[in-house]
Protein backbone atom coordinates (compact mmCIF):
# COMPACT_ATOMS: atom_id res chain seq x y z
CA UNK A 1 0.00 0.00 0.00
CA UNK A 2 1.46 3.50 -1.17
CA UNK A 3 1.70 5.26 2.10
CA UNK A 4 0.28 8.95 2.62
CA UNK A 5 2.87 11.37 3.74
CA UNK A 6 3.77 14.65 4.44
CA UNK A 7 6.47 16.70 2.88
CA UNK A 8 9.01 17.28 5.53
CA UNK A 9 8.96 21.50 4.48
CA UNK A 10 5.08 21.04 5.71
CA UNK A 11 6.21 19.02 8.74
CA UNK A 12 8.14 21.60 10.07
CA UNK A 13 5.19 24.40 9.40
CA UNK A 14 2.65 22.70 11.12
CA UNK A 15 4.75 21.67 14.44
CA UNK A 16 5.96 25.30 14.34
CA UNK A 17 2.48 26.61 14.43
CA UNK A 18 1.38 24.28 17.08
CA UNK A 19 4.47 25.60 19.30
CA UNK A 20 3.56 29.21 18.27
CA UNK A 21 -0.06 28.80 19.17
CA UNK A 22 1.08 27.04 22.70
CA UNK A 23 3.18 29.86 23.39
CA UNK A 24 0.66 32.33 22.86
CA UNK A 25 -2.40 30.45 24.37
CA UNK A 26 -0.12 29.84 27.79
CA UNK A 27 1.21 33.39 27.70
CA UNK A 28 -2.31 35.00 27.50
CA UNK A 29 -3.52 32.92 30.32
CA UNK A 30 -0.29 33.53 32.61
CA UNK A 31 -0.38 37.10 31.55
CA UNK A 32 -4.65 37.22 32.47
CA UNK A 33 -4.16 36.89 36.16
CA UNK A 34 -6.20 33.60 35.88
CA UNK A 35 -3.16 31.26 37.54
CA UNK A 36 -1.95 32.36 41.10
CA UNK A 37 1.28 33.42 41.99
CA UNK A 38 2.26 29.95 43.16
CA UNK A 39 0.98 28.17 40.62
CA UNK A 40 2.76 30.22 38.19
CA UNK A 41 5.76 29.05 39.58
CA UNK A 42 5.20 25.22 39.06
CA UNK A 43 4.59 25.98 35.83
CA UNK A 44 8.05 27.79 34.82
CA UNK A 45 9.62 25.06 37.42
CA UNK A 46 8.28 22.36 35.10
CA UNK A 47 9.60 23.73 32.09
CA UNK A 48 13.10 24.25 33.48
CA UNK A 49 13.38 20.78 34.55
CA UNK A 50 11.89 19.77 31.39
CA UNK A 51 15.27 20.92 29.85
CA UNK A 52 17.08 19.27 32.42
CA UNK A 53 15.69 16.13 32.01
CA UNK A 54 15.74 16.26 27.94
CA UNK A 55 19.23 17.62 28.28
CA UNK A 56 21.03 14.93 30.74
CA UNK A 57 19.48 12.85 28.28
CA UNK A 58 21.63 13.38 25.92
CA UNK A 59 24.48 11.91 27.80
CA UNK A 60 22.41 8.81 29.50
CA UNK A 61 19.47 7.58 27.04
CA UNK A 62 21.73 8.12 23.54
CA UNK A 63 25.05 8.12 24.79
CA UNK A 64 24.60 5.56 27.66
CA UNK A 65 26.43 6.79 29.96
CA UNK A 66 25.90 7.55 34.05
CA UNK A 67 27.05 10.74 34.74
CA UNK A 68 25.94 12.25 38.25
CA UNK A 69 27.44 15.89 37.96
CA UNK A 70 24.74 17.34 35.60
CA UNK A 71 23.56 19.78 38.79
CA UNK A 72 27.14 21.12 38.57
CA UNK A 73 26.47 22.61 34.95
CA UNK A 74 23.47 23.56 36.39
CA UNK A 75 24.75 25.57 38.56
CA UNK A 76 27.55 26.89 36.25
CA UNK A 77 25.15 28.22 34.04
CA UNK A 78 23.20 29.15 36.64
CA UNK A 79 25.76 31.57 38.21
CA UNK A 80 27.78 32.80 34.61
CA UNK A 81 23.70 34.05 33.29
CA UNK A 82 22.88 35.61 36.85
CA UNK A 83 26.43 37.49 36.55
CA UNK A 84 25.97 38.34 33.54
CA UNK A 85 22.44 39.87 34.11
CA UNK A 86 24.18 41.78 37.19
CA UNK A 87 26.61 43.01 35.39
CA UNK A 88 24.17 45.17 33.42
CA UNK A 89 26.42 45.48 30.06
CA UNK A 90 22.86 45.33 27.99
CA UNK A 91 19.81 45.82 28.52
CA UNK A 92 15.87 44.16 27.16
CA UNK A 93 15.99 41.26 24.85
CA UNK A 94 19.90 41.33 24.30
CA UNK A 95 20.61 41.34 27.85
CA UNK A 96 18.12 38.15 28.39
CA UNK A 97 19.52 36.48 24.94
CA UNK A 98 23.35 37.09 25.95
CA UNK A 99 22.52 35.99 29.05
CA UNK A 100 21.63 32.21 28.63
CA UNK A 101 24.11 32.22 25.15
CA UNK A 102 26.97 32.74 28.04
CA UNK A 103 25.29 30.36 30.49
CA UNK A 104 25.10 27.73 28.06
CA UNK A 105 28.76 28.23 26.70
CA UNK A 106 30.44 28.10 29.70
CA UNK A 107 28.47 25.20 31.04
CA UNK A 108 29.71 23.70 27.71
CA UNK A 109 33.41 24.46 28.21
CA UNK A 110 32.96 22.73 31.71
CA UNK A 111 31.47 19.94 30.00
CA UNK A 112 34.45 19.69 27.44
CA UNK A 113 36.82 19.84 29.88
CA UNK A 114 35.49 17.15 32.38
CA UNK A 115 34.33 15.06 29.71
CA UNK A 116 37.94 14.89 28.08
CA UNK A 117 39.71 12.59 30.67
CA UNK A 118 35.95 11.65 32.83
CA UNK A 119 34.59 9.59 29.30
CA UNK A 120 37.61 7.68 28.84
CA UNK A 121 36.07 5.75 32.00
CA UNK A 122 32.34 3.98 31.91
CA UNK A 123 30.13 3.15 34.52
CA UNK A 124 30.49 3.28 37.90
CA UNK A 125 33.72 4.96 37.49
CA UNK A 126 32.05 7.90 35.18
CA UNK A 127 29.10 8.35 38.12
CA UNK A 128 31.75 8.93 40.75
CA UNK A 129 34.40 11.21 38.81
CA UNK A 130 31.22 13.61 37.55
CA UNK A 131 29.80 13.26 41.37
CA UNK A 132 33.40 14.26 42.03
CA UNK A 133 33.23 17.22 39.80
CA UNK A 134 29.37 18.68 41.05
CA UNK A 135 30.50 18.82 44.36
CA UNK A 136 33.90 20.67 43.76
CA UNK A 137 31.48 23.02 41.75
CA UNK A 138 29.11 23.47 44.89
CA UNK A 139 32.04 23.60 47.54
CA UNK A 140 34.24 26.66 45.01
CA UNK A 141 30.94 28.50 44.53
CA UNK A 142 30.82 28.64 48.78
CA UNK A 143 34.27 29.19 49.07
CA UNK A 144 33.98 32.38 46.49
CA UNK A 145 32.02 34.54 48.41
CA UNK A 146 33.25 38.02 46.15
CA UNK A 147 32.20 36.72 42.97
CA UNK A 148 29.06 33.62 43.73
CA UNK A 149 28.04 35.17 47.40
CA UNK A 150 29.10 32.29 48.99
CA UNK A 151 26.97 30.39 51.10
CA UNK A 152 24.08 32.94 51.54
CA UNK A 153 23.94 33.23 48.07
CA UNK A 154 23.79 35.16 44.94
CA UNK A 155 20.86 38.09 45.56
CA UNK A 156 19.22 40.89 43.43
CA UNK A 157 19.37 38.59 40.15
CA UNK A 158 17.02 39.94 37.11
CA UNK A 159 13.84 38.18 37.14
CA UNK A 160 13.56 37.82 32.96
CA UNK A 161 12.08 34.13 33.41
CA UNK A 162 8.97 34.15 32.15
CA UNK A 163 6.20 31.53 30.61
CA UNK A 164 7.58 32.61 27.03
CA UNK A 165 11.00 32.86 27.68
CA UNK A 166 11.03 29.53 29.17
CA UNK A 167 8.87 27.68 27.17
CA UNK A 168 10.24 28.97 24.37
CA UNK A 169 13.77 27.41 25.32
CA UNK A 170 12.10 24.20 25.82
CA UNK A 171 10.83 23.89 22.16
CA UNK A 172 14.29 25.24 20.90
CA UNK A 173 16.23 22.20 23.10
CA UNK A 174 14.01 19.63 22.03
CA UNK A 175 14.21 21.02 18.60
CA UNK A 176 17.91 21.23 18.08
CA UNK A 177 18.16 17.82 20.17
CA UNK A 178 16.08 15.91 17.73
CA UNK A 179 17.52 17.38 14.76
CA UNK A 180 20.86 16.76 15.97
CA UNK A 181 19.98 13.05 16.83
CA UNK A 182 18.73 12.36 13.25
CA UNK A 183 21.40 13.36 11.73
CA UNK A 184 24.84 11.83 10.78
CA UNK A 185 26.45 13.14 14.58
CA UNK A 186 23.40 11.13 16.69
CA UNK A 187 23.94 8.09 14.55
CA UNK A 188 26.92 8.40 15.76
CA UNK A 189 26.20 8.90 19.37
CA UNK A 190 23.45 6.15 19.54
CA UNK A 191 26.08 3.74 18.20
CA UNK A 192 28.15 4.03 20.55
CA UNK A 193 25.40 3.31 22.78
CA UNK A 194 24.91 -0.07 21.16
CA UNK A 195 28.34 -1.25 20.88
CA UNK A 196 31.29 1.37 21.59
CA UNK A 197 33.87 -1.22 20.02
CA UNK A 198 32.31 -2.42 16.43
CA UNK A 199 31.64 1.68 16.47
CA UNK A 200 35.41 2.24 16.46
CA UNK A 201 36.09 -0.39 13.89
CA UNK A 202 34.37 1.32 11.38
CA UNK A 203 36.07 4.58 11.45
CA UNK A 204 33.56 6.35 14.18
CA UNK A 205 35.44 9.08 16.57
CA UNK A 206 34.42 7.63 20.06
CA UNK A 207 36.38 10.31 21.98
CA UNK A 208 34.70 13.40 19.96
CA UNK A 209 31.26 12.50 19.93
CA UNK A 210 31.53 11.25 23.60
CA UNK A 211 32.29 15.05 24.24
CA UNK A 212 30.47 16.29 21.93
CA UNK A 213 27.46 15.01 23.78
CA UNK A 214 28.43 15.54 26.84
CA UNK A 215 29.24 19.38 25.75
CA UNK A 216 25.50 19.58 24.29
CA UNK A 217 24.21 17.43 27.50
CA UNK A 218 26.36 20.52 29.70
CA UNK A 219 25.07 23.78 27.54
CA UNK A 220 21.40 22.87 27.98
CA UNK A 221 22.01 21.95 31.71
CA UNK A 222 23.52 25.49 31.54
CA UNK A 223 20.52 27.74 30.16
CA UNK A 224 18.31 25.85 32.46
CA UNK A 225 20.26 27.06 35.31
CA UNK A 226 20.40 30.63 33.83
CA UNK A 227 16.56 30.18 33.77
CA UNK A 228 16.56 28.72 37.26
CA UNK A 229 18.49 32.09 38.60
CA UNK A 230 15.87 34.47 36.84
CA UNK A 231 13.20 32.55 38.01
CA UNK A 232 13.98 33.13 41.68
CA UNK A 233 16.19 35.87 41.75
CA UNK A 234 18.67 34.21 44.41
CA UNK A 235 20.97 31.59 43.88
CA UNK A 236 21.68 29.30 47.12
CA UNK A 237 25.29 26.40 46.95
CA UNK A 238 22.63 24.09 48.24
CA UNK A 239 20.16 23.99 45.37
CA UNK A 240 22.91 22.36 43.32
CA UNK A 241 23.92 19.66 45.37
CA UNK A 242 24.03 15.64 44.97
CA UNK A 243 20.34 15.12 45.34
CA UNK A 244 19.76 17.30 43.06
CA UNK A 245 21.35 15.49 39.94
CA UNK A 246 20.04 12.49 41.46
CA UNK A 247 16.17 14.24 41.22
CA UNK A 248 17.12 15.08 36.91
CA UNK A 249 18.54 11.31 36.54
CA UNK A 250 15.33 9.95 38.34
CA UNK A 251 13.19 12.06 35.59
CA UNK A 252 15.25 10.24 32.80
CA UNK A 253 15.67 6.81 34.46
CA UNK A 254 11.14 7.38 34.97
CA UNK A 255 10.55 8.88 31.45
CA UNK A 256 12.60 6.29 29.63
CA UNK A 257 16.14 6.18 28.72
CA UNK A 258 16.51 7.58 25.21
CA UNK A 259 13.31 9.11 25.28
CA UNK A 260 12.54 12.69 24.72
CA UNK A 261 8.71 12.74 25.31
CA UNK A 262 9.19 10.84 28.35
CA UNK A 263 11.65 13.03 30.03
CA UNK A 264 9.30 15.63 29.38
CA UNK A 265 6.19 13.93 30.88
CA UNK A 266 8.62 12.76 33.70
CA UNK A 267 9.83 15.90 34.35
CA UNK A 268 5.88 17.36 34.67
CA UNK A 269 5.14 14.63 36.86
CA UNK A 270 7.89 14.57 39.31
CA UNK A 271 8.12 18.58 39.21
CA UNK A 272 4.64 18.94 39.87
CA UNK A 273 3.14 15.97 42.26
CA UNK A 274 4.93 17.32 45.30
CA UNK A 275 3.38 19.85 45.51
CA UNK A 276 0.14 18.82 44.55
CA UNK A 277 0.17 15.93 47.44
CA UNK A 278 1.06 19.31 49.77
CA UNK A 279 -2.53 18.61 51.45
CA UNK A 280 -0.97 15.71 52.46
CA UNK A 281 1.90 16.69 54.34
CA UNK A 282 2.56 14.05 56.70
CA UNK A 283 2.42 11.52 53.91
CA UNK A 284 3.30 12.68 50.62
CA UNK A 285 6.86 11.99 50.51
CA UNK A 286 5.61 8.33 51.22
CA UNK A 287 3.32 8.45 48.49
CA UNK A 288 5.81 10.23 45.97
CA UNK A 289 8.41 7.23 46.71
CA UNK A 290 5.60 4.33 46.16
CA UNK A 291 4.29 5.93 42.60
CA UNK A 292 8.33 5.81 41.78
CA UNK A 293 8.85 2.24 43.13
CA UNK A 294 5.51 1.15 41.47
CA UNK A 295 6.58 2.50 38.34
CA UNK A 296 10.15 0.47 38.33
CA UNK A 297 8.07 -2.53 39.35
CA UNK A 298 5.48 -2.29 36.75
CA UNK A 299 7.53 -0.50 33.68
CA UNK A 300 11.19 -1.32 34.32
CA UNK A 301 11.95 0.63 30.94
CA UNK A 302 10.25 3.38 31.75
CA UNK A 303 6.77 5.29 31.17
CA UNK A 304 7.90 5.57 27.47
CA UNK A 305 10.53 3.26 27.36
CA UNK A 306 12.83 4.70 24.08
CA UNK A 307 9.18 5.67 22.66
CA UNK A 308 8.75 9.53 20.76
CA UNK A 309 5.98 10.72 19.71
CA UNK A 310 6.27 12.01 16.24
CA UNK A 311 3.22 14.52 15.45
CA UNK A 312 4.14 13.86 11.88
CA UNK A 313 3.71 10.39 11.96
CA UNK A 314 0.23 10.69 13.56
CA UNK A 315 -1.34 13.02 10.96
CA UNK A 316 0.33 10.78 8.41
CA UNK A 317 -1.63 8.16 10.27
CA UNK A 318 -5.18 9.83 9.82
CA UNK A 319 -4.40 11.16 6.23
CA UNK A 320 -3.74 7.88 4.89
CA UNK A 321 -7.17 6.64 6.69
CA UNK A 322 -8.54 9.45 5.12
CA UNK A 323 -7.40 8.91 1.87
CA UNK A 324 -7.95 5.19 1.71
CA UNK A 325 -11.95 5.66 3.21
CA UNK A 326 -12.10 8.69 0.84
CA UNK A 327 -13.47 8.32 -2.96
CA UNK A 328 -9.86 9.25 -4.38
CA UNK A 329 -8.48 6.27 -1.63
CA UNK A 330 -5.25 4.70 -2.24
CA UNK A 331 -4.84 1.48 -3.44
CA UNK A 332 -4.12 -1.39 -0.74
């Protein structure tokens, strides 16, 4: 059966105008007064962790690798955008753009120089050196009270996180992560998922795309930190610690190794239930560890497992229904 499909040109339109209208139908309602201070907060919190999660990704689901430092590019990012923004050298858009553009980079360089001698080693190994690595992050940013604030923290820090701002850098780090895994460079990575030695035999460059994913894994981790800082305005040593690479992993390891759409949903869950189960105050910590443990139980890979949904592929789906029930069907 010829199957119906979509030129990719028109692909891109109409998942750009479904982004577009998201944007705009979210920003009207945050901007209407309709959600609450507090919930309005979830909501950005959601979509910075959603970057987290698709980001550390990168490096665990494609690459398959463990590292446990990605809260230490968090919090690079976090403090290079916040001193940036502090330093007032621009001003509107630039200012906000240059912003997470030097986050990002210099989460990146961090990334290129741990991941240089940390990837030559796998496993267990890789989880402690990058463990190693957030919490010399955590303990210089204390220890540098005249540039980071030190332990009470960095105050005073433009609030330019908004629902479109942060949204917005969702859809652009899912977009540049998908196209980046479709093409030639996340072949690459995902082979050496499968089998890092039959990669090298046929001519792949283990060492540069292990960095180069780590790099990409490290500048996302980076603008979500920058986002993090203009979200609250403060930045506090102790919101980057262990637990709180452990809390991204645990999105990934829930969502599904490898898969995008279920680091997202994981990330909404797992952001969000807390502090929906906050009636329950006495309990809900209880309750958030059983949904986790009955999840592992029930869907060892995963809510998604290495699932993505492909918008595409479903309106591919109905057209060729359409066309085959329709009087100018295609022929089985």
């Amino acid at each position: 059966m010829n199957r119906f499909r979509i030129p990719v040109p028109v692909r891109y339109s109409i998942n750009a105008a479904l982004i577009a209208a998201f944007l705009l139908i979210g920003n009207a309602i945050m901007s209407s007064g309709m959600i609450g201070r507090a919930q309005s907060s979830v909501v950005i919190q959601v979509a910075i962790y959603m970057i987290l999660a698709v980001s550390l990704n990168v490096a665990t689901g494609y690459l398959g690798q463990l590292p446990l430092g990605h809260a230490g590019f968090m919090a690079v990012g976090a403090y290079a955008g916040a001193l940036f923004w502090k330093s007032g050298l621009l001003s509107g858009v630039p200012d906000v753009v240059a912003g997470l553009v030097t986050a990002g980079v210099t989460a990146a360089l961090f990334g290129v120089l741990i991941g240089i001698p940390a990837l030559r080693l796998r496993g267990d190994y890789l989880a402690i050196i990058t463990l190693g690595f957030g919490e010399i992050i955590r303990v210089a940013i204390i220890n540098l009270p005249s540039i980071t604030g030190g332990t009470p923290g960095l105050r005073n820090i433009p609030k330019y996180s908004s629902f479109l701002l942060v949204y917005s850098c969702v859809a652009l780090t899912c977009t540049f992560i998908h196209m980046m895994m479709k093409s030639r460079h996340g072949r690459a990575i995902l082979s050496l998922r499968e089998n890092e030695i039959a990669a090298e035999s046929c001519g792949i460059n283990t060492t540069y795309y292990k960095v180069l994913a780590f790099s990409v894994s490290a500048f996302f981790a980076g603008v979500a930190g920058a986002l993090y800082g203009g979200m609250l305005g403060i930045l506090v040593p102790g919101n980057f610690d262990f637990m709180a690479s452990i809390h991204i992993l645990v999105m990934v390891v829930l969502g599904g190794m490898g898969s995008m759409l279920g680091s997202i949903l994981a990330a909404a869950i797992l952001t969000a239930l807390p502090l929906a189960l906050q009636s329950l105050n006495e309990y809900r910590m209880i309750l958030y560890s059983l949904l986790l443990i009955g999840v592992m139980i029930l869907k060892p890979s995963g809510l998604m497992g290495t699932y993505d949904f492909s918008m595409a592929y479903v309106l591919e789906k109905l057209g060729g229904r359409v066309f085959t029930n329709g009087k100018g069907g295609l022929s089985p």
